[in-house]
Each structure stands twice: as C-alpha cells, then as structure tokens.
Protein backbone atom coordinates (compact mmCIF):
# COMPACT_ATOMS: atom_id res chain seq x y z
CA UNK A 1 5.12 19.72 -10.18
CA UNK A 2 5.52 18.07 -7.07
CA UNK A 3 1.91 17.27 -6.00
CA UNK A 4 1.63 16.14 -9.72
CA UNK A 5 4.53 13.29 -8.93
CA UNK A 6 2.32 12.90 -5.44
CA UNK A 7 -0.38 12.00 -7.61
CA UNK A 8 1.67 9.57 -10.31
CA UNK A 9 3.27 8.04 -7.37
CA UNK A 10 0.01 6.98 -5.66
CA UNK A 11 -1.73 5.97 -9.00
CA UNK A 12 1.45 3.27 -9.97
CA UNK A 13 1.60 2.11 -6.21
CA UNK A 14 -2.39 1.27 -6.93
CA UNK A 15 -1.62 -0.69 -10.13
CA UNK A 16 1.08 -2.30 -9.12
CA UNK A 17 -0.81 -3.75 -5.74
CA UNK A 18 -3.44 -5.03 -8.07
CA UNK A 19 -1.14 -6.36 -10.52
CA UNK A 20 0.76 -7.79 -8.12
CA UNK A 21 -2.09 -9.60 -6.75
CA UNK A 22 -4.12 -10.42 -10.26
CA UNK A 23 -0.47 -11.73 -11.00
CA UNK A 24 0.27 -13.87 -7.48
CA UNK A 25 3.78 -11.45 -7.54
CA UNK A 26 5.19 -10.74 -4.10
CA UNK A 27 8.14 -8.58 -5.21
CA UNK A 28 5.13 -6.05 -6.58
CA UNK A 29 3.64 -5.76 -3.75
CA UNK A 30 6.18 -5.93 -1.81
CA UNK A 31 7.61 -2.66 -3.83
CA UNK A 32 4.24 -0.72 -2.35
CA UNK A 33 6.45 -0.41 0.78
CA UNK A 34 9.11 2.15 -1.30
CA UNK A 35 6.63 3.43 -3.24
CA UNK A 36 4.64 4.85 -0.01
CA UNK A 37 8.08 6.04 1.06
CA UNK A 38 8.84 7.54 -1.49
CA UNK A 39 5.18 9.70 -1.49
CA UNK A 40 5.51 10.01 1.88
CA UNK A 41 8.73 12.21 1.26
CA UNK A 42 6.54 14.54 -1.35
CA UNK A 43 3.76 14.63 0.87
CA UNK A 44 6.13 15.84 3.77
CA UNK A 45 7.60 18.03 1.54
CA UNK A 46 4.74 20.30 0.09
CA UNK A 47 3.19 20.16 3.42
CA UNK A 48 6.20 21.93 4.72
CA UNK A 49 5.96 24.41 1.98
CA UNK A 50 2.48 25.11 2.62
CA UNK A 51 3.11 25.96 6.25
CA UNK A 52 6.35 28.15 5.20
CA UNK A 53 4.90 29.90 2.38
CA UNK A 54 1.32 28.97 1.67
CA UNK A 55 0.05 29.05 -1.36
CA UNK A 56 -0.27 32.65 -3.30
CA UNK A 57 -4.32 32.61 -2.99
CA UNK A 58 -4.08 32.56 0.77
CA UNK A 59 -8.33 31.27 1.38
CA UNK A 60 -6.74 28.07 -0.99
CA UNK A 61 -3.98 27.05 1.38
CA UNK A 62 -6.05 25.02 3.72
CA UNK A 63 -7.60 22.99 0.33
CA UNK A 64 -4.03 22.11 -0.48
CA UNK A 65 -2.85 21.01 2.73
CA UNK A 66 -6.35 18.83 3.13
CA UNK A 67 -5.73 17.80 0.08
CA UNK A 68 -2.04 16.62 0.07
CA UNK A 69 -2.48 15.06 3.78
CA UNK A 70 -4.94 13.06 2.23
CA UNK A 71 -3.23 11.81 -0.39
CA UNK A 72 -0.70 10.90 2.31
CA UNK A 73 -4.01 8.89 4.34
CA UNK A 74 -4.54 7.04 0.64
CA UNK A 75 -0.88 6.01 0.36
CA UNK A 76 -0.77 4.36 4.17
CA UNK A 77 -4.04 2.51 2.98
CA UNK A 78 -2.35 0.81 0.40
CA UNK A 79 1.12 0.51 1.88
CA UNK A 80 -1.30 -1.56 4.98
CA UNK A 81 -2.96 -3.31 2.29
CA UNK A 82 0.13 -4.74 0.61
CA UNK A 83 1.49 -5.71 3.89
CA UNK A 84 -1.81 -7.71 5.26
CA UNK A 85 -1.72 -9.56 1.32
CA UNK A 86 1.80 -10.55 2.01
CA UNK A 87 0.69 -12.22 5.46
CA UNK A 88 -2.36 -13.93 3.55
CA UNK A 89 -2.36 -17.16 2.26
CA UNK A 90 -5.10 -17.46 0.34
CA UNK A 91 -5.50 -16.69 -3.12
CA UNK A 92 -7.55 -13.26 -3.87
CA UNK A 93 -10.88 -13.89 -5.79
CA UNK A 94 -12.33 -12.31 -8.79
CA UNK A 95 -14.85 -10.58 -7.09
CA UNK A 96 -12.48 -8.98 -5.03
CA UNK A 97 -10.34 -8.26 -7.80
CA UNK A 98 -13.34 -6.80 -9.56
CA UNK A 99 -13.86 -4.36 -6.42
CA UNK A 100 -10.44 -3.38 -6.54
CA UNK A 101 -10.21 -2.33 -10.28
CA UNK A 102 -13.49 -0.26 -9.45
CA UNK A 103 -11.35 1.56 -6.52
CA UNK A 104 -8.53 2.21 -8.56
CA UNK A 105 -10.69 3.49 -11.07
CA UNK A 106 -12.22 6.06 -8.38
CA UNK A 107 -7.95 6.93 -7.78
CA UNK A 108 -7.52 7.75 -11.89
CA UNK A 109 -10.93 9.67 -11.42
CA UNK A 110 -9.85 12.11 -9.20
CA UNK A 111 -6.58 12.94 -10.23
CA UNK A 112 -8.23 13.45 -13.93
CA UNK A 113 -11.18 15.85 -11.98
CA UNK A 114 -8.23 17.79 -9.95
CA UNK A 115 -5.86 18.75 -12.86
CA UNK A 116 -9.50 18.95 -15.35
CA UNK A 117 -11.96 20.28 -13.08
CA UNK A 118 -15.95 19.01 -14.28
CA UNK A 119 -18.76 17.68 -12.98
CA UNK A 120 -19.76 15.13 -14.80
CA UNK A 121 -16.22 13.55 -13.00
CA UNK A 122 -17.80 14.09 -9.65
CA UNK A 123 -20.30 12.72 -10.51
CA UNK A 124 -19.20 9.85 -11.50
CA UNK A 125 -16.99 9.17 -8.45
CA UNK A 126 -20.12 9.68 -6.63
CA UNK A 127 -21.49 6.41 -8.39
CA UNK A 128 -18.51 4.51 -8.73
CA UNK A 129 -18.65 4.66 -4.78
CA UNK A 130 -22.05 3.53 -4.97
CA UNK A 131 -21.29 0.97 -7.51
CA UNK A 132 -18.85 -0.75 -5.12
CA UNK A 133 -20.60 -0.46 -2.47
CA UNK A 134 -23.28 -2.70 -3.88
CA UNK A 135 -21.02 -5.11 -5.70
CA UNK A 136 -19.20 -5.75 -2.17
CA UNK A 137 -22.69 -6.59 -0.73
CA UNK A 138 -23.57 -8.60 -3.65
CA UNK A 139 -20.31 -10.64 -4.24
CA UNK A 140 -20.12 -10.82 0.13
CA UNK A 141 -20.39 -14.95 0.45
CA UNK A 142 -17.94 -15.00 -2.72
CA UNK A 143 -15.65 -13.35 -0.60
CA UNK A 144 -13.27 -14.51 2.69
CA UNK A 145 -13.70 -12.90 5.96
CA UNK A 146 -9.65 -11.84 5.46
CA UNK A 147 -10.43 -10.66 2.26
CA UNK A 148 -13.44 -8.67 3.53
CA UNK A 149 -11.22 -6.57 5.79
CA UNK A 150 -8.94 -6.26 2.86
CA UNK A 151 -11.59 -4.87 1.06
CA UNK A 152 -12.79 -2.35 3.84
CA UNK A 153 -9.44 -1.02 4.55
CA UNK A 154 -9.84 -0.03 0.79
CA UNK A 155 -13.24 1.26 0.90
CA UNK A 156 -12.17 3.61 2.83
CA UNK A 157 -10.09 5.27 -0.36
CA UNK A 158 -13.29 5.66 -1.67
CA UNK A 159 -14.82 8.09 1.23
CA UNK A 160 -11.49 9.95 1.10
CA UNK A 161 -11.56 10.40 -2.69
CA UNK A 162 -15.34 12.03 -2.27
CA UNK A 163 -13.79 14.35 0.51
CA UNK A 164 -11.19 15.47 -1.77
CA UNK A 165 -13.63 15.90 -4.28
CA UNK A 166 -15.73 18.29 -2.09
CA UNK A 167 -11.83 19.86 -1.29
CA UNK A 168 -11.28 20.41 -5.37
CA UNK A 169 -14.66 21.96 -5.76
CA UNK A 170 -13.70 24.34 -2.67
CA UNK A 171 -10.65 25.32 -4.68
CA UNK A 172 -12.48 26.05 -7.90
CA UNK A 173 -15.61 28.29 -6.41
C-alpha cells in the first residue's frame, strides 16, 4: 500500500509541475517542494522495512529496494526542476511543454507496467524514450539554453524509468 502512495505521490507531483508551468502558477510548483517531502518520507520508510524485514521472496528484496530508491532519484529530479522554474524568468515554450507531457507519459507508463506487468508497456517506454529524444533534437533552436538544462535534468527520468523497467522484469522472471 505504501509503495502504491510512493507511486500516486510522484505521478501528481509530475502533473502538477506541468500544470503549473502550462498554467504560469507558482504556488503549483512551488507545492512540488511538499510533495517530494512528503515521498521522501514513504521512500525512507519502505526502505527501512526492506532492510528490517525484507521482502518474503528473499532473491526480490534487492528489486524493491532498487526500485523504491529510484523512485526517490525521480522525485529529487522534479523537486530540482520546480525550483530552477521558479528562478527562471522566461516563459516555457510549447516544444518544451510537448517534451514534458511525453516524460510524464513515460511516469504513468511505468507505474501501469509495475502493478500490470506486459510487454507491449516496455516496449513502449522503450520508444517513448526514443520519441523524446528526437523531438528534443528536433525542436533544439525552439528551445532556450535554460530551458535545455531544464529539459536534461528531466531526461534523465526517462533513463531511470527504463532501469526500473529492466528492475520489474527482474521481479517477474
């Protein structure tokens, strides 16, 4: 129940930072702040459950952890993310905006492929990483230097969600 909330809390605090900037609303992204906290006390707490107890199939105790402290790594993305939009000045373009939805996308992927295990949903976080990776090189002079380092800090989410993916499929073979 509690890594469920883990991953509920960390798909809202993705929304939210993209609604707060599709929406120009500082006290949304602002909120990201509590939100990671908030996660950040989960997190803390299954991890210390894993390490008191483990979990009953002992060879799946390590998947967990990765996969919780992970979670955790996705959650201090966003929390830096929020934090560097607050500074900025600027207003976010579409394109970036457009890269963003395709990253939160990859976040609702993965939680669907760890509580539904398939496939097909690996697959298609595979491509959705692709896909953004070539819309970020297409859309590059549409796009700000500071909103280029924006957008790598969150690419990054994308090469953690694959190496959670390869973490799920350890859990279900």
């Amino acid at each position: 129940m509690i890594l469920r909330r883990i991953f509920l809390l960390l798909k809202e605090a993705a929304e939210s930072l993209l609604e707060g900037i599709m929406n120009h609303d500082n006290n949304l992204i602002r909120a990201i702040e509590e939100k990671h906290d908030n996660i950040t006390k989960f997190v803390s707490y299954c991890l210390r459950l894993l390490n008191k107890y483990g979990y009953p199939d002992v060879k799946k105790t390590c998947f967990y952890y990765h996969i919780i402290a992970s979670l955790d790594k996705i959650a201090d993305i966003l929390k830096y993310n929020a934090r560097e939009i607050l500074d900025y000045k600027g207003k976010i373009s579409n394109a970036t905006i457009k890269i963003w939805e395709q990253i939160n996308q990859s976040i609702r992927g993965y939680y669907n492929l760890f509580y539904k295990y398939d496939l097909g949903i690996v697959e298609q976080l595979s491509k959705n990483r692709d896909y953004v990776k070539t819309l970020i090189k297409k859309e590059k002079k549409d796009i700000s230097k500071e909103e280029m380092a924006l957008i790598n800090n969150m690419k990054q989410i994308l090469e953690i969600i694959l190496d959670l993916t390869e973490a799920r499929m350890g859990l279900e073979y």
